[in-house]
Protein backbone atom coordinates (compact mmCIF):
# COMPACT_ATOMS: atom_id res chain seq x y z
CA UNK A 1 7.65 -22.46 0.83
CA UNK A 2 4.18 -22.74 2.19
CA UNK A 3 4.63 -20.18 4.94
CA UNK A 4 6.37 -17.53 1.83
CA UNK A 5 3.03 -18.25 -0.54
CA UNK A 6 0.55 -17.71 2.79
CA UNK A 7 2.79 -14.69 3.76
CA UNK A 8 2.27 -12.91 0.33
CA UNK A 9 -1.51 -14.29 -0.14
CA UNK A 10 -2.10 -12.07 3.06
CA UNK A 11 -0.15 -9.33 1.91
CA UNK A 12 -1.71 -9.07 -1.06
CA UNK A 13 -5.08 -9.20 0.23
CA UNK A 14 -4.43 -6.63 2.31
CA UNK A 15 -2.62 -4.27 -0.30
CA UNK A 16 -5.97 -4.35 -2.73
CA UNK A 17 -7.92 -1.81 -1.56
CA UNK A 18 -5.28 0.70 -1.41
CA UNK A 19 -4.72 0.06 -5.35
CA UNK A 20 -8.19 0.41 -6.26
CA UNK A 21 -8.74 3.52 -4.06
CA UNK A 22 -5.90 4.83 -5.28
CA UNK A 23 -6.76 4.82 -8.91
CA UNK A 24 -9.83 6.46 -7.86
CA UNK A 25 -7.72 9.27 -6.20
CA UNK A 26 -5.41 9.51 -9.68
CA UNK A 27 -9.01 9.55 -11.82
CA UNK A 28 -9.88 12.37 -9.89
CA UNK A 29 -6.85 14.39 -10.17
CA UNK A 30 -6.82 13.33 -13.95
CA UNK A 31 -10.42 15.09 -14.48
CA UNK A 32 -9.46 18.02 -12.46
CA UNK A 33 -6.35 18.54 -14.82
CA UNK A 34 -8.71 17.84 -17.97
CA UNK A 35 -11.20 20.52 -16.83
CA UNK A 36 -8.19 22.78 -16.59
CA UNK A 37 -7.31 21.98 -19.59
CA UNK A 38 -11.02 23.13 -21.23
CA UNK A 39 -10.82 26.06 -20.19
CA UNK A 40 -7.16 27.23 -21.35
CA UNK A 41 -7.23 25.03 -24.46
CA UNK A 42 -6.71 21.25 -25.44
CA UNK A 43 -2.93 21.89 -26.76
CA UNK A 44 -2.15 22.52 -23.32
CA UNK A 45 -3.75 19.00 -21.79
CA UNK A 46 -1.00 16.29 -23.54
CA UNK A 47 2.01 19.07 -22.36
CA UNK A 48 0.79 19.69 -18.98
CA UNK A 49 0.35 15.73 -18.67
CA UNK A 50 3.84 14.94 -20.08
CA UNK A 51 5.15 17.52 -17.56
CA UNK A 52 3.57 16.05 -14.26
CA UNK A 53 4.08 12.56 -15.67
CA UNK A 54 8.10 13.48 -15.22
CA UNK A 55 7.49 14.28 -11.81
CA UNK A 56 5.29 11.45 -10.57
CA UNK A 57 7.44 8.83 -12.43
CA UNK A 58 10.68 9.37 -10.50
CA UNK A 59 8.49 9.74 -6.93
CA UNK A 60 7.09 6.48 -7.72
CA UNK A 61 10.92 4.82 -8.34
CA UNK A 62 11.89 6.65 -4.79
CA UNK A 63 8.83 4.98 -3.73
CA UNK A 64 8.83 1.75 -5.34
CA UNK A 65 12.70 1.41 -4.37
CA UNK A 66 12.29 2.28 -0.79
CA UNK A 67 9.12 -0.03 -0.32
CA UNK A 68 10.55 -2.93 -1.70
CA UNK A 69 14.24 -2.99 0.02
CA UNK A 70 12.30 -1.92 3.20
CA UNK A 71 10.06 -5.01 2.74
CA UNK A 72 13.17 -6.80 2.44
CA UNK A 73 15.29 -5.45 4.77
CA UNK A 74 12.79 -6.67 7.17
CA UNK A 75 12.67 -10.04 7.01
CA UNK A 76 16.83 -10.42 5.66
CA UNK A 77 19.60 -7.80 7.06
CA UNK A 78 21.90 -8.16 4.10
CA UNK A 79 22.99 -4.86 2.80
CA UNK A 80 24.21 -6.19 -1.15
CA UNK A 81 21.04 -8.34 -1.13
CA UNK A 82 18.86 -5.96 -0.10
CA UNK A 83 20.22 -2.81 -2.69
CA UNK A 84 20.31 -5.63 -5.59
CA UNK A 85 16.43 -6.48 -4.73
CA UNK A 86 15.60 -2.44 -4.33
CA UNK A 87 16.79 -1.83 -7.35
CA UNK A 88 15.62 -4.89 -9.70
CA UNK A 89 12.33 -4.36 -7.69
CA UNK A 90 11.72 -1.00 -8.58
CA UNK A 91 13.23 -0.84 -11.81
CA UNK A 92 12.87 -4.01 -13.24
CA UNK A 93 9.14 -4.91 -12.11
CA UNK A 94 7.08 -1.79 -10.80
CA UNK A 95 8.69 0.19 -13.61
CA UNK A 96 5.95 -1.72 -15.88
CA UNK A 97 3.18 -0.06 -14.10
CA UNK A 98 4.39 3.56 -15.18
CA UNK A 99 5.05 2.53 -18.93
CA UNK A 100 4.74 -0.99 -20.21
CA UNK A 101 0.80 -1.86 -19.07
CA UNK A 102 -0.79 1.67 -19.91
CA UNK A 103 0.83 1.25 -23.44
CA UNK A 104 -0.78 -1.79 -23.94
CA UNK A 105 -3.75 -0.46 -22.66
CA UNK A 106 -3.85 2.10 -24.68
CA UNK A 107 -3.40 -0.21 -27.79
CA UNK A 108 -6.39 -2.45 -26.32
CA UNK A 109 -8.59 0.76 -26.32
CA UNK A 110 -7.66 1.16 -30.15
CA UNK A 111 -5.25 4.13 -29.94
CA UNK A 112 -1.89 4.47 -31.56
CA UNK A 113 0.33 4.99 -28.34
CA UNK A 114 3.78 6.58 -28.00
CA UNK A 115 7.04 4.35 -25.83
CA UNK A 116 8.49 6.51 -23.87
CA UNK A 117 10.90 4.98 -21.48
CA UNK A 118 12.33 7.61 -18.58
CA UNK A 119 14.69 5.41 -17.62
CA UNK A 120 16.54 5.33 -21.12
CA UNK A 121 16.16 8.70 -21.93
CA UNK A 122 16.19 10.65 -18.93
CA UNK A 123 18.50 8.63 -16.81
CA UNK A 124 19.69 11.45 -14.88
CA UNK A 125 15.95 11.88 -14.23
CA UNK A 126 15.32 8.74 -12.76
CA UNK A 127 18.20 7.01 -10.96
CA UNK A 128 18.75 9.79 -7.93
CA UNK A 129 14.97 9.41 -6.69
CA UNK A 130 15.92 5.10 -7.68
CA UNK A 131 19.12 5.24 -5.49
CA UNK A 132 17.45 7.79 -2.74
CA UNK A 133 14.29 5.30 -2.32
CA UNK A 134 16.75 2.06 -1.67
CA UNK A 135 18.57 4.78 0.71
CA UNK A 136 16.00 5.04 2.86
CA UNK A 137 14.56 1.70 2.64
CA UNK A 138 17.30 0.49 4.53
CA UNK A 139 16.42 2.87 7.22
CA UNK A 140 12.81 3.36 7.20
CA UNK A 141 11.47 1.66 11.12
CA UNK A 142 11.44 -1.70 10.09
CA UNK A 143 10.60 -3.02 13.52
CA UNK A 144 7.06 -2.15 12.82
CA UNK A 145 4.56 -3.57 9.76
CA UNK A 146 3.33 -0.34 9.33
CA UNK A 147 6.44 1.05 7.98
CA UNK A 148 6.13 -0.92 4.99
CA UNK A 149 2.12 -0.35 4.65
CA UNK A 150 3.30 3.06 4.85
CA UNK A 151 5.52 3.23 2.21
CA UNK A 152 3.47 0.80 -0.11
CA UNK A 153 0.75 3.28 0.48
CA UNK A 154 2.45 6.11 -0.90
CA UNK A 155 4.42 3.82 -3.68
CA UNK A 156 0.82 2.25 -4.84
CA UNK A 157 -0.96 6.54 -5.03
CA UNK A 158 2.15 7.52 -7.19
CA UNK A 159 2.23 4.82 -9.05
CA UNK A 160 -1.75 5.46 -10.08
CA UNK A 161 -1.36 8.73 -10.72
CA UNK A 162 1.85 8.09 -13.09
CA UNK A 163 -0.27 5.38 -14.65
CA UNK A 164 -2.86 7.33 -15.82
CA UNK A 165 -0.51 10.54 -16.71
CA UNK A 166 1.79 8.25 -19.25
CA UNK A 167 -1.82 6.71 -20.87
CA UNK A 168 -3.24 10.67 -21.49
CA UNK A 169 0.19 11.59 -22.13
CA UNK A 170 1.32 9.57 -24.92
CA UNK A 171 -1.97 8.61 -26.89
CA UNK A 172 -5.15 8.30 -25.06
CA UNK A 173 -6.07 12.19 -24.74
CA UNK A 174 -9.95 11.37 -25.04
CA UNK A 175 -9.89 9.21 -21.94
CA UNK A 176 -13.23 10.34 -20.36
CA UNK A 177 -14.99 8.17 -22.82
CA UNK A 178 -13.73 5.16 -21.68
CA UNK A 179 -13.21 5.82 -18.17
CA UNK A 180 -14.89 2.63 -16.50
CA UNK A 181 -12.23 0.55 -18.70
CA UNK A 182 -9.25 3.25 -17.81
CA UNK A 183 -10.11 2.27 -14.43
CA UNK A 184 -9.91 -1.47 -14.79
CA UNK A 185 -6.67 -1.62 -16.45
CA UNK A 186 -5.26 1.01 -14.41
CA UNK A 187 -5.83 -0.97 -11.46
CA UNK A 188 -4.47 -4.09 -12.60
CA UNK A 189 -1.46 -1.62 -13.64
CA UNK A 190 -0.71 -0.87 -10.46
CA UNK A 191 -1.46 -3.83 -8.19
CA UNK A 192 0.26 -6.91 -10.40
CA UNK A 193 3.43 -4.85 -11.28
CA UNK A 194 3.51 -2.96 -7.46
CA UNK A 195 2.86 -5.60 -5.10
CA UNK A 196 5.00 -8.41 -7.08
CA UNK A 197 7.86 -5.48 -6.58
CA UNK A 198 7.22 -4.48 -2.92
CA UNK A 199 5.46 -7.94 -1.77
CA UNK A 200 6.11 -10.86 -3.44
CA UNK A 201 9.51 -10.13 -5.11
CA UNK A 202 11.51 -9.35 -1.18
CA UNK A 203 9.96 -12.23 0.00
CA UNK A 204 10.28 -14.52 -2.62
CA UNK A 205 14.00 -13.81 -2.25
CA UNK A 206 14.19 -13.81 1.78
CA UNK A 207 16.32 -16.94 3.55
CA UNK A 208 13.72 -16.69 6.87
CA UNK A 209 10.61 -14.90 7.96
CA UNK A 210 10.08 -13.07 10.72
């Protein structure tokens, strides 16, 4: 047990800065889209956010999914095991960082925000890029650490920018305002839900280390 909490302290450590930077990255594409949306009218802003945020939502599942059961798949080779933690990973947990946490955020920032859950109403959507990403976690290199920094790296920059789309998306259109606290929650949207899924989740969950 003490090996498993020192494992994921040094994961997690070493998973930070590619949260924060990758908010950064998202904040940046989220101006860029605003200042688009300027100059060919604000009624096109919350529908051209709504649009991308169905495109970044699934690529974060195929992410999340194939970042977690690669994670676990590392350190366990059982193939039921490792689709059952894939799937609750990415579904279950680092599905929160898309929806649940910018909705509350958006609440804590005093605006009236809209539930939209992809996974209930656009199933079809969602569950090809969820069973693709568990797909190819189980075949990802997973003689090498990189392969899951890799992966984690590429879940964690989704994952920001489908943050910050579902916040502008479905209530907080004025978001420029309160940037420095978009920022902070966004953050803490995307590492507590993203590295419990791909970190501390597979391990918590593996019978050895390696």
């Amino acid at each position: 047990m003490e090996g498993h909490t020192r494992h994921i302290a040094e994961e997690l450590q070493e998973h930070l800065p590619y949260a924060v930077l990758s908010v950064a990255i998202a904040l940046a594409i989220l101006g860029m889209l605003t200042f688009v949306s300027v100059l060919l009218g604000a009624a096109n802003f919350a529908k051209a956010a709504k649009s991308l945020f169905h495109v970044f939502h699934p690529l974060h599942m195929l992410f999340s999914a194939t970042a977690t059961t690669a994670m676990f798949w590392r350190h366990e080779r059982r193939l039921f095991k490792a689709m059952i933690i894939g799937l609750v990973g990415a579904a279950g947990i680092c599905g929160l960082s898309d929806i649940a946490i910018p909705y509350i955020s958006g609440f804590l920032l005093g605006v009236r925000m809209e539930l939209h859950i992809c996974l209930i109403r656009h199933p079809m959507l969602v569950l090809p890029f969820l069973i693709s990403g568990i797909f190819v976690g189980l075949i990802v290199p997973t003689s090498t650490h990189g392969a899951t920094i890799f992966t984690h790296s590429a879940h964690v920059l989704v994952s920001s920018v489908a943050s910050v789309l579902y916040l502008v998306s479905f209530g907080l259109s004025g978001w420029v305002e309160v940037g420095g606290m978009v920022f902070i929650y966004m953050v803490l949207a995307v590492l507590l839900p993203c590295c419990t899924s791909d970190i501390v989740f597979p391990l918590l969950f593996t019978e050895s280390e390696s």
